[in-house]
Protein backbone atom coordinates (compact mmCIF):
# COMPACT_ATOMS: atom_id res chain seq x y z
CA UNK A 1 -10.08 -22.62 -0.62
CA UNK A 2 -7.06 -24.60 0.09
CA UNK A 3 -5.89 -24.17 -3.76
CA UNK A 4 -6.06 -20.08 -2.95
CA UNK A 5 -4.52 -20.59 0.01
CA UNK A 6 -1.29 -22.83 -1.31
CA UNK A 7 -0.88 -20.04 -3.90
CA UNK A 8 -1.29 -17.25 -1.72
CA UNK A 9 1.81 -18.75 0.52
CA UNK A 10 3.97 -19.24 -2.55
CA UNK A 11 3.49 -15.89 -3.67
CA UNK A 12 4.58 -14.53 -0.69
CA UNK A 13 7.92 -16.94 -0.61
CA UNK A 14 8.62 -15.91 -3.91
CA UNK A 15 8.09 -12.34 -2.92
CA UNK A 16 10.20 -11.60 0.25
CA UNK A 17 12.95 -13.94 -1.98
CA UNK A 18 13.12 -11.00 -3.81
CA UNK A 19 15.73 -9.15 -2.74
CA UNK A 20 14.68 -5.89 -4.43
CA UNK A 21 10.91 -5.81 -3.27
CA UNK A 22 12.23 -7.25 0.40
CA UNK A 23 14.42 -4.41 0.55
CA UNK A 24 12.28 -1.83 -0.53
CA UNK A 25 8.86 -3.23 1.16
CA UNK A 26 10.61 -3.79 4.74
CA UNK A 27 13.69 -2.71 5.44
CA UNK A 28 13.60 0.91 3.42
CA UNK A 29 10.70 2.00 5.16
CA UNK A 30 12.83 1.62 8.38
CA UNK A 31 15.35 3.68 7.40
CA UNK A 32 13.12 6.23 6.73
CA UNK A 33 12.09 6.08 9.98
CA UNK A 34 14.99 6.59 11.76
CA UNK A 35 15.95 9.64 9.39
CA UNK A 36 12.55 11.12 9.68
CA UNK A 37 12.66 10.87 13.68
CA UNK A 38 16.03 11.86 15.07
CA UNK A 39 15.38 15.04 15.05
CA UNK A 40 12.38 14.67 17.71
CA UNK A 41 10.47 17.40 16.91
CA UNK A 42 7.04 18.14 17.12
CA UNK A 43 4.81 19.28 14.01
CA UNK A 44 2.39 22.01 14.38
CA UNK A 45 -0.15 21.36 17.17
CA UNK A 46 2.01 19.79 19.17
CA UNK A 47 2.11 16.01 17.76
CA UNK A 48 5.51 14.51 18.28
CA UNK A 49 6.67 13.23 15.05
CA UNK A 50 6.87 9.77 15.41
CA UNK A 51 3.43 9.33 16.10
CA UNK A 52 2.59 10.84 12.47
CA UNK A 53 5.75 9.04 10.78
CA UNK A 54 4.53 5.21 11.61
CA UNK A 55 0.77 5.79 10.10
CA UNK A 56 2.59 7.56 7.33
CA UNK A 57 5.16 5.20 6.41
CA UNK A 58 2.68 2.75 6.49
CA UNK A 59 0.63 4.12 3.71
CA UNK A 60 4.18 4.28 1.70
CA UNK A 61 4.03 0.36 2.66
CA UNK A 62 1.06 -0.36 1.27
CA UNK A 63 1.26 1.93 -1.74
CA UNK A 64 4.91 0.28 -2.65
CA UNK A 65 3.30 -3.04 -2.24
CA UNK A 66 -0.13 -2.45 -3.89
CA UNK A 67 1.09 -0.30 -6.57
CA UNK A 68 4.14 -0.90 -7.72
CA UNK A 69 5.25 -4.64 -6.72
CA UNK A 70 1.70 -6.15 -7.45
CA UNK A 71 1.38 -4.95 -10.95
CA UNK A 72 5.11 -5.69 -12.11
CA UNK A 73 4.49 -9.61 -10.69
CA UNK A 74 1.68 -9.73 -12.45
CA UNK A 75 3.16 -8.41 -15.59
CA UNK A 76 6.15 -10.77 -15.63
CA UNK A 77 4.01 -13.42 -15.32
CA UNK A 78 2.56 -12.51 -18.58
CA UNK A 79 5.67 -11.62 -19.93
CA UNK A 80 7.24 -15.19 -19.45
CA UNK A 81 3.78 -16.98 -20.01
CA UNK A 82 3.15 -17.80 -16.44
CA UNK A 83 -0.16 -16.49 -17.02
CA UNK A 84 -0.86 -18.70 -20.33
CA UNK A 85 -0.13 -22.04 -18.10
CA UNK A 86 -2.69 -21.06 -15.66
CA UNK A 87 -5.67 -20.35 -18.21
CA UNK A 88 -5.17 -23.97 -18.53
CA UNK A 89 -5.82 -24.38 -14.92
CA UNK A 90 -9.62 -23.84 -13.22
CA UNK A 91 -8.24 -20.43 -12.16
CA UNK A 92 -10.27 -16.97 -13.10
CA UNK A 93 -9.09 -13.66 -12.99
CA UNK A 94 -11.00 -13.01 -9.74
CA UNK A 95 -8.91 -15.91 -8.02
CA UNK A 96 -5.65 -15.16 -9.73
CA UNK A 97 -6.14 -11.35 -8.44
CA UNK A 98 -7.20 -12.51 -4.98
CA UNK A 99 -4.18 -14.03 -4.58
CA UNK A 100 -1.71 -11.89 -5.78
CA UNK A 101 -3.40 -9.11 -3.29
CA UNK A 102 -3.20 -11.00 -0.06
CA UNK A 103 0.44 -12.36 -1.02
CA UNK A 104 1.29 -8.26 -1.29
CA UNK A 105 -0.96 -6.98 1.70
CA UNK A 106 0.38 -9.67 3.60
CA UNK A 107 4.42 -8.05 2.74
CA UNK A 108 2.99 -4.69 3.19
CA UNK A 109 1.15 -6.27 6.87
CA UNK A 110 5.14 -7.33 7.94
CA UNK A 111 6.45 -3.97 6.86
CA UNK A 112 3.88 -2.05 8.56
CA UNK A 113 4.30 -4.25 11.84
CA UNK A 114 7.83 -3.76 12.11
CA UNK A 115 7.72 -0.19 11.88
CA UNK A 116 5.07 -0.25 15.11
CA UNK A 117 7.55 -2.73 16.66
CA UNK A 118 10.80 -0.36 16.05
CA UNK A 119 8.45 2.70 17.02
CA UNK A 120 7.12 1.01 19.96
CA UNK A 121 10.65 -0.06 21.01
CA UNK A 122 12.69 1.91 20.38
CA UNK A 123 12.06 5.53 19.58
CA UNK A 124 8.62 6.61 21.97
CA UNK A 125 5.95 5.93 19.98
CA UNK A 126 2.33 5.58 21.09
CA UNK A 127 0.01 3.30 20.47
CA UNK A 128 -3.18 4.05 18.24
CA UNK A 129 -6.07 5.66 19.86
CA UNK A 130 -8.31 3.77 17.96
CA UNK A 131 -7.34 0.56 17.04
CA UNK A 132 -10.25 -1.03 15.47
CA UNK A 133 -10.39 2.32 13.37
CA UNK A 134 -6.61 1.88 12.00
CA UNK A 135 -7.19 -1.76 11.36
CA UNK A 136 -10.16 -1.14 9.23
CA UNK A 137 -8.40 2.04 7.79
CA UNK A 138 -5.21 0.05 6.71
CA UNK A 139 -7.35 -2.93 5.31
CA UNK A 140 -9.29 -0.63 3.37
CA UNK A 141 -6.49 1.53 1.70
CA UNK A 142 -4.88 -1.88 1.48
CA UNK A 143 -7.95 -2.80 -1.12
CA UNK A 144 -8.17 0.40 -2.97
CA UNK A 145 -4.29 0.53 -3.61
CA UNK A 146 -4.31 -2.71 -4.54
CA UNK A 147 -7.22 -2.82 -6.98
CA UNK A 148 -5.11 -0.14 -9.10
CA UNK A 149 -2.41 -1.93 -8.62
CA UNK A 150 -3.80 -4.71 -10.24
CA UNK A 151 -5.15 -2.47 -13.21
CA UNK A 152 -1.87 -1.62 -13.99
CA UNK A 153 -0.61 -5.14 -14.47
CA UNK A 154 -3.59 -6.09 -15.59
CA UNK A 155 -2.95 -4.44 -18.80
CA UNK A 156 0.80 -3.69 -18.81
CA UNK A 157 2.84 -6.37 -21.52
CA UNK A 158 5.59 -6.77 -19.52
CA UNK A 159 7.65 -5.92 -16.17
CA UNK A 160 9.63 -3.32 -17.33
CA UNK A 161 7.27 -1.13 -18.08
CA UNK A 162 4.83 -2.54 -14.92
CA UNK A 163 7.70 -1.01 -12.74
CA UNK A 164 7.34 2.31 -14.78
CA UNK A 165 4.40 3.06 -14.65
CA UNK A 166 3.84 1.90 -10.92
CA UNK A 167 6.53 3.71 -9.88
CA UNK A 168 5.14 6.97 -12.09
CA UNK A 169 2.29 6.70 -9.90
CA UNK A 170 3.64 5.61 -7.11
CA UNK A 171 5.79 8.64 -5.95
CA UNK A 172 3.68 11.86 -7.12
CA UNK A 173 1.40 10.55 -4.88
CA UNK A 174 3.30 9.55 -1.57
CA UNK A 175 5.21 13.02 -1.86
CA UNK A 176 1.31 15.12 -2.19
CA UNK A 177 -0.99 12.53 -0.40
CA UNK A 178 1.15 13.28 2.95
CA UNK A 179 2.51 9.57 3.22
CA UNK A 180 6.22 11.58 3.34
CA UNK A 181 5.45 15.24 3.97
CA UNK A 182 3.27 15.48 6.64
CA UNK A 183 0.23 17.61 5.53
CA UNK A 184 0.69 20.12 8.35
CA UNK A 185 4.12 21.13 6.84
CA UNK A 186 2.49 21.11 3.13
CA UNK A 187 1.12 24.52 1.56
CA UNK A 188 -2.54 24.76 0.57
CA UNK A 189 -2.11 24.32 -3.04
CA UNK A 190 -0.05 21.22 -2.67
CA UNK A 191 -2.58 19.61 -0.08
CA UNK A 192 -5.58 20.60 -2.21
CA UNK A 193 -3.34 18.62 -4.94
CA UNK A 194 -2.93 15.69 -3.13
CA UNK A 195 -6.19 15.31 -1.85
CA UNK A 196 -7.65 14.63 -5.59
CA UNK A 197 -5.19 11.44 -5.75
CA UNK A 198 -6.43 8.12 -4.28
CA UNK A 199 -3.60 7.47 -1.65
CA UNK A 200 -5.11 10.81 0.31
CA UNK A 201 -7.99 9.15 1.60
CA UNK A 202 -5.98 6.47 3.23
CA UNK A 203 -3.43 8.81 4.89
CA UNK A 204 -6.05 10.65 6.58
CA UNK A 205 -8.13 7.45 8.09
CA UNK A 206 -4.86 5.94 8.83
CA UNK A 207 -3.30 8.96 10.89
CA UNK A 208 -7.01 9.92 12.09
CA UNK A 209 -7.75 6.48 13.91
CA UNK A 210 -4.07 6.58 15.30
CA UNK A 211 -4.61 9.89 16.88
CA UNK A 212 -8.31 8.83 17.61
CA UNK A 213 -9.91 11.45 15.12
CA UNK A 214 -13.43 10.12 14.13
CA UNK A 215 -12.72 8.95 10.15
CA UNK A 216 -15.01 10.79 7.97
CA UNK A 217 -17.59 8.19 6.19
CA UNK A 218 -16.66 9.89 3.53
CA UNK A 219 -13.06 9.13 3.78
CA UNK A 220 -14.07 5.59 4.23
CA UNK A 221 -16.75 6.00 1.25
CA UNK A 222 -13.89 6.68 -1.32
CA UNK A 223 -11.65 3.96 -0.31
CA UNK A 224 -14.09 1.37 -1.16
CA UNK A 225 -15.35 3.19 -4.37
CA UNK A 226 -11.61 2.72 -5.44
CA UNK A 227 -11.35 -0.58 -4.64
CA UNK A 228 -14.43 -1.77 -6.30
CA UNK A 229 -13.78 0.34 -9.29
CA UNK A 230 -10.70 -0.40 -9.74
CA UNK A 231 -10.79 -3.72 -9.05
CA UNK A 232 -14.32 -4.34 -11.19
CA UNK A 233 -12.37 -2.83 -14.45
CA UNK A 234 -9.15 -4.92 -13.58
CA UNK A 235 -10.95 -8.31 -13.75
CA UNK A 236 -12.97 -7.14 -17.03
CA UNK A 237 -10.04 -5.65 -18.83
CA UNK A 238 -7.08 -8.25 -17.84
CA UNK A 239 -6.14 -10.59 -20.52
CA UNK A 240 -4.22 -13.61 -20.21
């Protein structure tokens, strides 16, 4: 436990060193939120903006963190034979994968808590309805993101093309999974899109416990599938 741990909190310094993934993971989303919001308008049904931009942006968190900064580490490690030292090491996959997800939930955890912080603050926003719910809804996408995350660089050569690919899948999904657009502005066709891709069932628990909507156990049901999935073919497939 207190090997995990130690690499768990180098991870994460070598991570928000980074001034790329920093940047993107923390102070990005901000700006986003302060474009998004100073308008002050209300969506349809009368929900002020803000209080659908924070649950949002926070999927956008997680899914940068999860799906495209997770896999490229893990990919550069193998490209510069980081990961070829530690087969030497009593380290498995399982461990090695543990660690690189709490390093990057843990970045996408400060990211998300400074955009309740700046909300809270600063431009009116309220607090979730449901707490427990959006904890367990964020923690949750946080897992199922991550797992494919870890897929990807599981089996990508090299960072390069980690970055690609994450990125590939990264963005069709925020832009139809309503982690940018807010579904009530999106047409039917698009939402009916986005709700086949994986980062769908997280924007809905997310923005459903902050608004204190009951989550649908089947919203809940699919996150976990994803993460076990996901994560079960990650550890079989990755290769030192």
């Amino acid at each position: 436990m207190k090997g995990i741990t130690r690499v768990i909190a180098v991870e994460l310094k070598l991570i928000v060193r980074d001034p790329m993934s920093g940047f993107f993971a923390l102070v990005f989303p901000a700006i986003m939120l302060w474009v998004k919001t100073r308008t002050g308008k209300t969506l349809p049904g009368g929900l002020p903006v803000i209080d659908a931009t924070v649950p949002m942006l926070s999927v956008f968190v997680i899914g940068l963190a999860g799906l495209v900064v997770l896999p490229a580490t893990l990919a550069q490690y193998r490209e510069r034979r980081v990961l070829k030292r530690l087969r030497a090491t009593p380290a498995s996959p399982a461990m090695l994968f543990g660690a690189q997800w709490a390093a990057h939930t843990l970045v996408a955890a400060i990211g998300t808590a400074l955009l309740i912080a700046i909300g809270l603050a600063v431009l009116g926003l309220s607090a979730p309805a449901d707490t427990t719910g959006f904890l367990l809804a964020w923690t949750l996408g946080a897992l199922s993101l991550g797992a494919i995350g870890l897929f990807i660089g599981a089996l990508v050569p090299n960072g390069r093309a980690a970055t690609v690919i994450g990125l590939s899948v990264f963005f069709p999904m925020v832009f139809l999974s309503g982690a940018m657009i807010p579904r009530e502005t999106m047409s039917g066709s698009m939402r009916a899109i986005g709700d086949l891709t994986p980062m769908a069932p997280v924007v809905e628990a997310i923005r459903a416990a902050w608004e204190g909507d009951a989550i649908a156990p089947v919203t809940l049901g699919l996150m976990v599938a994803t993460a076990v999935v996901a994560g079960g073919v990650a550890v079989r497939a990755f290769r030192w």
